[in-house]
C-alpha atoms as a PDB file:
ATOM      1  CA  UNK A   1      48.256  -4.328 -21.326  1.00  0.00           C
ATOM      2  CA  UNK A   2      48.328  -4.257 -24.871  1.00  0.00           C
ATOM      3  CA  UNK A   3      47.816  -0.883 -26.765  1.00  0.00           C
ATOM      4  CA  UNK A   4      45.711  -0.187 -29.665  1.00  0.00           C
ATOM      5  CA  UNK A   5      46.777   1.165 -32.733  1.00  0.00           C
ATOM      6  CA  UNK A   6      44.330   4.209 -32.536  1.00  0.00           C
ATOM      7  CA  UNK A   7      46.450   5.186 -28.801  1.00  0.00           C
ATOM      8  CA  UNK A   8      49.878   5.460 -30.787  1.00  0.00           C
ATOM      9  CA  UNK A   9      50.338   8.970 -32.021  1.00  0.00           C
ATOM     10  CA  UNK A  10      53.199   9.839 -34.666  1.00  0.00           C
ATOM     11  CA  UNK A  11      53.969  13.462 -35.308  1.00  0.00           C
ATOM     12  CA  UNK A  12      54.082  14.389 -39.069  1.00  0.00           C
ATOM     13  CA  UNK A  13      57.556  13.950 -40.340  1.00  0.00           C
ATOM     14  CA  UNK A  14      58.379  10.664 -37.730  1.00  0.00           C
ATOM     15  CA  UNK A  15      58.481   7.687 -38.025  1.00  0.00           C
ATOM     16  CA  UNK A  16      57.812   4.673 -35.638  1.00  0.00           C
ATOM     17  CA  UNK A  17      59.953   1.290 -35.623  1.00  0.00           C
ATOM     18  CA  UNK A  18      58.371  -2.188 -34.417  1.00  0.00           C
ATOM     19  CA  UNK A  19      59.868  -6.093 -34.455  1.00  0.00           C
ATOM     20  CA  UNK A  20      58.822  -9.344 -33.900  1.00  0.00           C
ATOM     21  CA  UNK A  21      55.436  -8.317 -36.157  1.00  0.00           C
ATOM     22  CA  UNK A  22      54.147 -11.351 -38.339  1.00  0.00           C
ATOM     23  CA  UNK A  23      52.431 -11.346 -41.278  1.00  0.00           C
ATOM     24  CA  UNK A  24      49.353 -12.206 -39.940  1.00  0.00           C
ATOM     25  CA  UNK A  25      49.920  -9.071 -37.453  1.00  0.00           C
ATOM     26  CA  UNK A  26      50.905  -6.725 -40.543  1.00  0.00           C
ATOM     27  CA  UNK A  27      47.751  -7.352 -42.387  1.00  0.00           C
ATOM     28  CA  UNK A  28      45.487  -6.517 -38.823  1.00  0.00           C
ATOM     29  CA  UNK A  29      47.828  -3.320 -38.797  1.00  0.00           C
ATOM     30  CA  UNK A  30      46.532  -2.484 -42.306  1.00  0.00           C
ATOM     31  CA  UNK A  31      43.388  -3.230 -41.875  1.00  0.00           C
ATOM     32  CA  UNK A  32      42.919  -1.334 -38.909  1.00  0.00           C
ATOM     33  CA  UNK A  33      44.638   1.548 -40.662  1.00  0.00           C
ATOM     34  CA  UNK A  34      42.982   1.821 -43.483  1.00  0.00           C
ATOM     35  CA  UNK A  35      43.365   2.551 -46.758  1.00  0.00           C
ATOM     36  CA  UNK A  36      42.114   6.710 -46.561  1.00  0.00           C
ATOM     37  CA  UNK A  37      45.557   7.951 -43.998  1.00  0.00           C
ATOM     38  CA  UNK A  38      48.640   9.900 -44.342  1.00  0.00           C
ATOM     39  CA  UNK A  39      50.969   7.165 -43.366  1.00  0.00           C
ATOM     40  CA  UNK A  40      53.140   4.605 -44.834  1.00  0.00           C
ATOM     41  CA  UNK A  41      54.220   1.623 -43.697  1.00  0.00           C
ATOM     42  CA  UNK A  42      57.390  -0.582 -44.519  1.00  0.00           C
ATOM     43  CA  UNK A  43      57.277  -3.829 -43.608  1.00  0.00           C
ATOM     44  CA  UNK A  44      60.572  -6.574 -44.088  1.00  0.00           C
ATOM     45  CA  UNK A  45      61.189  -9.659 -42.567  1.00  0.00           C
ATOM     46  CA  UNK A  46      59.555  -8.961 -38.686  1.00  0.00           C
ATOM     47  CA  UNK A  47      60.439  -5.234 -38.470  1.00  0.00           C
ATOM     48  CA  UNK A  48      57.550  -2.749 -39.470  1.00  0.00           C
ATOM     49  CA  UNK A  49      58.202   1.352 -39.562  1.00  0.00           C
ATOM     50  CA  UNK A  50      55.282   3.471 -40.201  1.00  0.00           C
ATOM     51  CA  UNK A  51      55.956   6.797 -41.203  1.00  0.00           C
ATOM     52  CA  UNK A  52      54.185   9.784 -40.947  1.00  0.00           C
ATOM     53  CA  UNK A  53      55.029  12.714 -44.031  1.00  0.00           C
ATOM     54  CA  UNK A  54      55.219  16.104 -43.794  1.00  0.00           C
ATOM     55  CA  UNK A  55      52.941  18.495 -45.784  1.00  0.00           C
ATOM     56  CA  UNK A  56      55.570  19.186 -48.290  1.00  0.00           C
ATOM     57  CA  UNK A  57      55.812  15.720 -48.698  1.00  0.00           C
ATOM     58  CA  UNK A  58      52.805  15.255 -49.899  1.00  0.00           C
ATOM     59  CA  UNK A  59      52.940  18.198 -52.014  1.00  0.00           C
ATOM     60  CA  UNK A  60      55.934  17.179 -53.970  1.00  0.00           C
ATOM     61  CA  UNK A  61      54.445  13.489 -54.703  1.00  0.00           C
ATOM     62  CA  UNK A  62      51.361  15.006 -55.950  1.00  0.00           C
ATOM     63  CA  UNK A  63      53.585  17.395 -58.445  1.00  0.00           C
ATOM     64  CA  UNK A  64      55.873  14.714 -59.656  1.00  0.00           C
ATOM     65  CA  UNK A  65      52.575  12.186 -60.500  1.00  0.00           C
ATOM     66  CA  UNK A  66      51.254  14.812 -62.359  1.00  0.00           C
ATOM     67  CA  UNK A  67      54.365  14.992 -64.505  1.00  0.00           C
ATOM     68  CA  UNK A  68      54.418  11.657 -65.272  1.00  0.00           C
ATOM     69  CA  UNK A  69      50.957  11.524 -66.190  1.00  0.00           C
ATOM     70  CA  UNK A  70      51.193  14.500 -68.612  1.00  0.00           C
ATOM     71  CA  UNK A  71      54.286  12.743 -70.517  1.00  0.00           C
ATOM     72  CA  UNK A  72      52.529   9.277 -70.613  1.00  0.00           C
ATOM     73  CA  UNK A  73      48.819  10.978 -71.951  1.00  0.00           C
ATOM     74  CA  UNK A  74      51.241  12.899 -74.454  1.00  0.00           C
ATOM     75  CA  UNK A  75      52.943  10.213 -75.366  1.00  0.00           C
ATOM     76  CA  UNK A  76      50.000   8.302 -75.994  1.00  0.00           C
ATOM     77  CA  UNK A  77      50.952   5.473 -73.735  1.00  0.00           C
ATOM     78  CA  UNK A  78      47.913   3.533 -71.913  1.00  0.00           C
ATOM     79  CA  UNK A  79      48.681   3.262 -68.194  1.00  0.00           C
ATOM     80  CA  UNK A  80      47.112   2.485 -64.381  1.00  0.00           C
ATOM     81  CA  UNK A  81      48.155   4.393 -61.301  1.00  0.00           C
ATOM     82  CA  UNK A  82      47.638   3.198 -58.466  1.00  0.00           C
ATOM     83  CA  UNK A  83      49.190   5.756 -56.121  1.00  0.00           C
ATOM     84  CA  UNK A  84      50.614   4.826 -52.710  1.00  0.00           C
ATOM     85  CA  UNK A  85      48.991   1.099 -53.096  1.00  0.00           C
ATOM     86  CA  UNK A  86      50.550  -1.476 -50.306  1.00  0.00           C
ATOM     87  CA  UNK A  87      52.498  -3.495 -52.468  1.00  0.00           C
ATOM     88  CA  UNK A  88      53.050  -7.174 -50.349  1.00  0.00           C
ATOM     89  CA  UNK A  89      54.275 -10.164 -50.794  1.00  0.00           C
ATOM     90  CA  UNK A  90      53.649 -12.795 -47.979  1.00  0.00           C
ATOM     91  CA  UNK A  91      56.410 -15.513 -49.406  1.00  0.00           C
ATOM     92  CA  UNK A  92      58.740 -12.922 -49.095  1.00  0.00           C
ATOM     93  CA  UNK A  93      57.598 -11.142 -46.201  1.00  0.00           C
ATOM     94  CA  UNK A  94      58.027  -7.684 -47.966  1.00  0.00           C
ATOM     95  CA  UNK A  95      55.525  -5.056 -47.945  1.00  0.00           C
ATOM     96  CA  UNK A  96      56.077  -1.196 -48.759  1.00  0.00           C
ATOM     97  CA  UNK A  97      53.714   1.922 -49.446  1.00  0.00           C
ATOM     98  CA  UNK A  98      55.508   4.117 -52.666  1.00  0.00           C
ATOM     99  CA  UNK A  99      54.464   7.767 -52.441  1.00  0.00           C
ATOM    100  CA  UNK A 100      53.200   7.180 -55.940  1.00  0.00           C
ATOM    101  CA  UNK A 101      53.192   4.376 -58.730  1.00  0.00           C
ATOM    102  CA  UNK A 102      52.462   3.591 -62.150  1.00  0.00           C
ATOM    103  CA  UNK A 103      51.514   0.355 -64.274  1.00  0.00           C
ATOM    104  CA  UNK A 104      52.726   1.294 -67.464  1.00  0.00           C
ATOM    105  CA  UNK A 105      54.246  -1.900 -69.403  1.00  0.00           C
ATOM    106  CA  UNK A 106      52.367  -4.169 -67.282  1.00  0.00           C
ATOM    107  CA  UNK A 107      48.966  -2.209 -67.094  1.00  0.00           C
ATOM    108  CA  UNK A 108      46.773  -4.567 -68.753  1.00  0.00           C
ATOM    109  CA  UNK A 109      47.595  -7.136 -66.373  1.00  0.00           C
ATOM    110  CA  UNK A 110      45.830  -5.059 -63.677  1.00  0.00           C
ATOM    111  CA  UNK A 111      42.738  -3.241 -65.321  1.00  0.00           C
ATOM    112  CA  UNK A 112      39.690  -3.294 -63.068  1.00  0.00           C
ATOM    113  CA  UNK A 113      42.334  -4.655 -59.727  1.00  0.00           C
ATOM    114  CA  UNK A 114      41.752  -2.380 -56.630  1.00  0.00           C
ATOM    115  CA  UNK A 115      44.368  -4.591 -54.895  1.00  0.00           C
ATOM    116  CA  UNK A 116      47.626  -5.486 -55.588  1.00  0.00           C
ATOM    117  CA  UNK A 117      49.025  -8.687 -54.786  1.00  0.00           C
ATOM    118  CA  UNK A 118      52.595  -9.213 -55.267  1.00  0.00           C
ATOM    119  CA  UNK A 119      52.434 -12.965 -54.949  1.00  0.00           C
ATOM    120  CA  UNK A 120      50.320 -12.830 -58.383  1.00  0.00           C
ATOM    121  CA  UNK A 121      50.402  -9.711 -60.391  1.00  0.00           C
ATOM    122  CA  UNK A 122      53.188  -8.304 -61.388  1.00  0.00           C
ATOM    123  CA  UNK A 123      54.940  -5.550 -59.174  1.00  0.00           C
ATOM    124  CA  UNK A 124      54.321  -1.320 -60.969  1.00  0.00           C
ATOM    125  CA  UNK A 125      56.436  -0.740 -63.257  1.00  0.00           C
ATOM    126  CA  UNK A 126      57.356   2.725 -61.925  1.00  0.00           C
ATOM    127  CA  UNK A 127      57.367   3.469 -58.012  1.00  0.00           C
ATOM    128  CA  UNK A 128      58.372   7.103 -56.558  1.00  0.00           C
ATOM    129  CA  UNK A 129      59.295   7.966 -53.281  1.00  0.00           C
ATOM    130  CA  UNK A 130      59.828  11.245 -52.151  1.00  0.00           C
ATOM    131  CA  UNK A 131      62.244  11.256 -48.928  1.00  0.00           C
ATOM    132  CA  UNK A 132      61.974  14.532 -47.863  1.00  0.00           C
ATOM    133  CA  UNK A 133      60.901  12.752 -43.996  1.00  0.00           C
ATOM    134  CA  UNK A 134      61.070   9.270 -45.023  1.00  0.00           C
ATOM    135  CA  UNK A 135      63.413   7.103 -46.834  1.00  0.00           C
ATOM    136  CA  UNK A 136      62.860   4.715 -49.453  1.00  0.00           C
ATOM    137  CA  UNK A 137      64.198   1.454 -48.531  1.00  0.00           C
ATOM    138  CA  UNK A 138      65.561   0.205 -52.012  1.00  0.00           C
ATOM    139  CA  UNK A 139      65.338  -3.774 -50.426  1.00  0.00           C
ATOM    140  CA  UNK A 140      62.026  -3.573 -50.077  1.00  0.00           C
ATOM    141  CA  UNK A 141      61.503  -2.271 -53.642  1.00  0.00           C
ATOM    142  CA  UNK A 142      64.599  -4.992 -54.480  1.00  0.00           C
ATOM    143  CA  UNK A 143      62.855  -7.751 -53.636  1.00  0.00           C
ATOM    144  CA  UNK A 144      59.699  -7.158 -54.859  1.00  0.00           C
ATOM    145  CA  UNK A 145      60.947  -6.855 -58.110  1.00  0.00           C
ATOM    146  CA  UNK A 146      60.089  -2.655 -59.209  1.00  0.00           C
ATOM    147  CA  UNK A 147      62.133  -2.634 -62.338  1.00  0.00           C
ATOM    148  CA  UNK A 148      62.227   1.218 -61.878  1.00  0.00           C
ATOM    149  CA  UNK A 149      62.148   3.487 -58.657  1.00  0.00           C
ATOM    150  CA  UNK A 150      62.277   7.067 -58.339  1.00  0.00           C
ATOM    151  CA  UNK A 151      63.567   8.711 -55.316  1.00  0.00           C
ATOM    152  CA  UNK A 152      62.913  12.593 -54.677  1.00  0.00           C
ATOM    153  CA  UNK A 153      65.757  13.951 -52.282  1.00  0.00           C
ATOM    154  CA  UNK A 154      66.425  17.962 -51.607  1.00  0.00           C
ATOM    155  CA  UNK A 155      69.264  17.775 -54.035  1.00  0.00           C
ATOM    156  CA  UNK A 156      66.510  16.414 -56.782  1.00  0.00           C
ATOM    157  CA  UNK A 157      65.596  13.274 -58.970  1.00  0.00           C
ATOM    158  CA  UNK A 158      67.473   9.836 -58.576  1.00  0.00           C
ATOM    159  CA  UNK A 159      66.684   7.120 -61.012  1.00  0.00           C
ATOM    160  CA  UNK A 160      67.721   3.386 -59.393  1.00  0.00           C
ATOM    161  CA  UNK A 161      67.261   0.574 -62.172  1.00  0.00           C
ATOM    162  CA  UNK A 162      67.004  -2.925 -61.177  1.00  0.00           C
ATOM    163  CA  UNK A 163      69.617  -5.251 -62.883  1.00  0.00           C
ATOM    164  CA  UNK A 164      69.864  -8.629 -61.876  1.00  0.00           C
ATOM    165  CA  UNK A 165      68.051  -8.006 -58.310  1.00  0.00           C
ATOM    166  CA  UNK A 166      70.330  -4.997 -57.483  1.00  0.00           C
ATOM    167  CA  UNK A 167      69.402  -1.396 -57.863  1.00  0.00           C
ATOM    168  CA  UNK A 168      72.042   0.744 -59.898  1.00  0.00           C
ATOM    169  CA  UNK A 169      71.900   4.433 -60.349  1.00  0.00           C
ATOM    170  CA  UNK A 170      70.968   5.780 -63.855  1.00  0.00           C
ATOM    171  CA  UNK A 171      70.042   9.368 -65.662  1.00  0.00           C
ATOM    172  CA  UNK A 172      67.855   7.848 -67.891  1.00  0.00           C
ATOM    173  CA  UNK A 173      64.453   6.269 -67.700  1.00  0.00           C
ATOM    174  CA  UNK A 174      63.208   3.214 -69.837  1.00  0.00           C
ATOM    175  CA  UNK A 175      59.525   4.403 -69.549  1.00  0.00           C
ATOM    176  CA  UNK A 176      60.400   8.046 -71.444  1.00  0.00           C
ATOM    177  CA  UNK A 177      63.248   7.032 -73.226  1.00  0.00           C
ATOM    178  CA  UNK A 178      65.105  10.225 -74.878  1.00  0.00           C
ATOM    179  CA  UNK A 179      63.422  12.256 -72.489  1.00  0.00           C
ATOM    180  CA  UNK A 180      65.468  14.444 -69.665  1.00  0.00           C
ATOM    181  CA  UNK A 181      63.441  12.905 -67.333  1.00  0.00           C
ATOM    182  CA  UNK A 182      65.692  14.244 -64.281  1.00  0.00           C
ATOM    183  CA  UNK A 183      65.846  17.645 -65.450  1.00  0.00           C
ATOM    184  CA  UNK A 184      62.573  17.950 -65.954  1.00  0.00           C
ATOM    185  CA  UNK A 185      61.075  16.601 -62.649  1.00  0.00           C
ATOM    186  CA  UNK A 186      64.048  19.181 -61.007  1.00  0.00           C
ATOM    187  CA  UNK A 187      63.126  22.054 -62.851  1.00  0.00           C
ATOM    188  CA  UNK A 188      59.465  21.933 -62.842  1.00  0.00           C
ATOM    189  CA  UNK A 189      58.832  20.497 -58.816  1.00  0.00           C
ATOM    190  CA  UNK A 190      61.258  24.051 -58.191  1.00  0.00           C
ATOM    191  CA  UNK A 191      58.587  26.382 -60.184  1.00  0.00           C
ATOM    192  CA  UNK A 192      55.834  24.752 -58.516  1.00  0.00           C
ATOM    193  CA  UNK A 193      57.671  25.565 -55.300  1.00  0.00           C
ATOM    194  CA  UNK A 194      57.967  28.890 -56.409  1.00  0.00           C
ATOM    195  CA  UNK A 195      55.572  30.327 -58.951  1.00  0.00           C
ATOM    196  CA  UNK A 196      52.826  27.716 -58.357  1.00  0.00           C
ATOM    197  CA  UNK A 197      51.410  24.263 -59.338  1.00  0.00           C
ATOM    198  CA  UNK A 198      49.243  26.313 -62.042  1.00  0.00           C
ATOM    199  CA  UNK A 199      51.979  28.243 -63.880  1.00  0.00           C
ATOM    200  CA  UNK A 200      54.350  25.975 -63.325  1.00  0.00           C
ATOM    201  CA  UNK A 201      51.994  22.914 -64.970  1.00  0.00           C
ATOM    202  CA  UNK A 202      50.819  25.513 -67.833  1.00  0.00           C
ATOM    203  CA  UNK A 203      54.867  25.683 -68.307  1.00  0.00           C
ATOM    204  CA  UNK A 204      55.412  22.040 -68.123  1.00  0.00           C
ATOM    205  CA  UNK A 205      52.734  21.172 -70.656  1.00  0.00           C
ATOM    206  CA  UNK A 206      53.698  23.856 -72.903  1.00  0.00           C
ATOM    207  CA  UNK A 207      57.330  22.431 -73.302  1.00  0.00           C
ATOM    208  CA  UNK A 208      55.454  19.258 -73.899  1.00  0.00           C
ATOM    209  CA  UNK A 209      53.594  20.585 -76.227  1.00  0.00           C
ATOM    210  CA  UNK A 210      56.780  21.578 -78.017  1.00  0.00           C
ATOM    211  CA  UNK A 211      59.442  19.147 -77.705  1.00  0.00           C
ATOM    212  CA  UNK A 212      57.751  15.847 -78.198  1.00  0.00           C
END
């Protein structure tokens, strides 16, 4: 007897492993998930996990977007996020749900899209993951092409650049160049953790406000 996907139950802060699924299988999976649920799915060559985050999880990829979207509206750069979008490609049988992502570079290209399709638009320019209960898998991101992933761990910010199809580590980002990007995202995810998203926000924008 087969099961539904409804009968499965994950726990928050698991994650469930499956092989043998095809494409075809995948996009039923989705479809029958929908788009409004906690969990994200990661999808490579037959095997499928889908992860289910923590609370805090969610808590630090909603801080961290909002940092990036106060240094992009400061900065005056135009920009579409498109937060934990499925990003798929069927010729490459890669699929993978970031915690949070940004056109930036390549926005234009995707004004007006509620879908992203890898296999014609161009992949975000900027994906996070926070892996506080999940991990990012960087071959997923890899072979889809994100020129620029950002991976929240307990010990902080890691920036992973993509040079000639290979992520390498970096302390810099190309979207806020001059900018102490990791610092930053450390410093200010810890005061929201500890004085609150308002103060901590109100703190962030007023060191916007005067250093850039």
């Amino acid at each position: 007897m087969l099961l539904k996907l409804q009968q499965i139950i994950v726990k928050s802060g698991q994650q469930m492993l499956f092989k043998d699924i095809s494409w075809q299988q995948l996009e039923n999976i989705l479809s029958e998930m929908g788009e409004k649920r906690a969990a994200r799915i990661s999808y490579s060559h037959g095997w499928l996990e889908i992860m289910i985050p923590l609370p805090e999880h969610e808590k630090d990829k909603e801080y961290i977007g909002e940092l990036v979207r106060v240094l992009l509206d400061k900065l005056q750069i135009d920009f579409e996020p498109f937060g934990s979008t499925t990003l798929k490609n069927e010729r490459s049988r890669q699929a993978v749900e970031p915690d949070t992502s940004f056109y930036i570079q390549n926005q234009a290209a995707i004004i007006g899209k509620n879908r992203i399709d890898l296999n014609i638009d161009p992949p975000p320019d900027l994906a996070i993951g926070i892996n506080i209960t999940s991990r990012t898998r960087f071959n997923n991101y890899e072979i889809l092409g994100v020129p620029e992933l950002w991976r929240h761990t307990q010990q902080g910010l890691e920036i992973s650049l993509l040079k000639e199809g290979k992520y390498i580590k970096s302390q810099s980002s190309p979207n806020f160049p001059d900018i102490p990007i990791v610092e930053l995202v450390n410093e200010y995810v810890q005061q929201c953790l500890t004085i609150g998203r308002s103060q901590a926000m109100r703190n962030f924008r007023d060191w916007v406000k005067n250093n850039l």
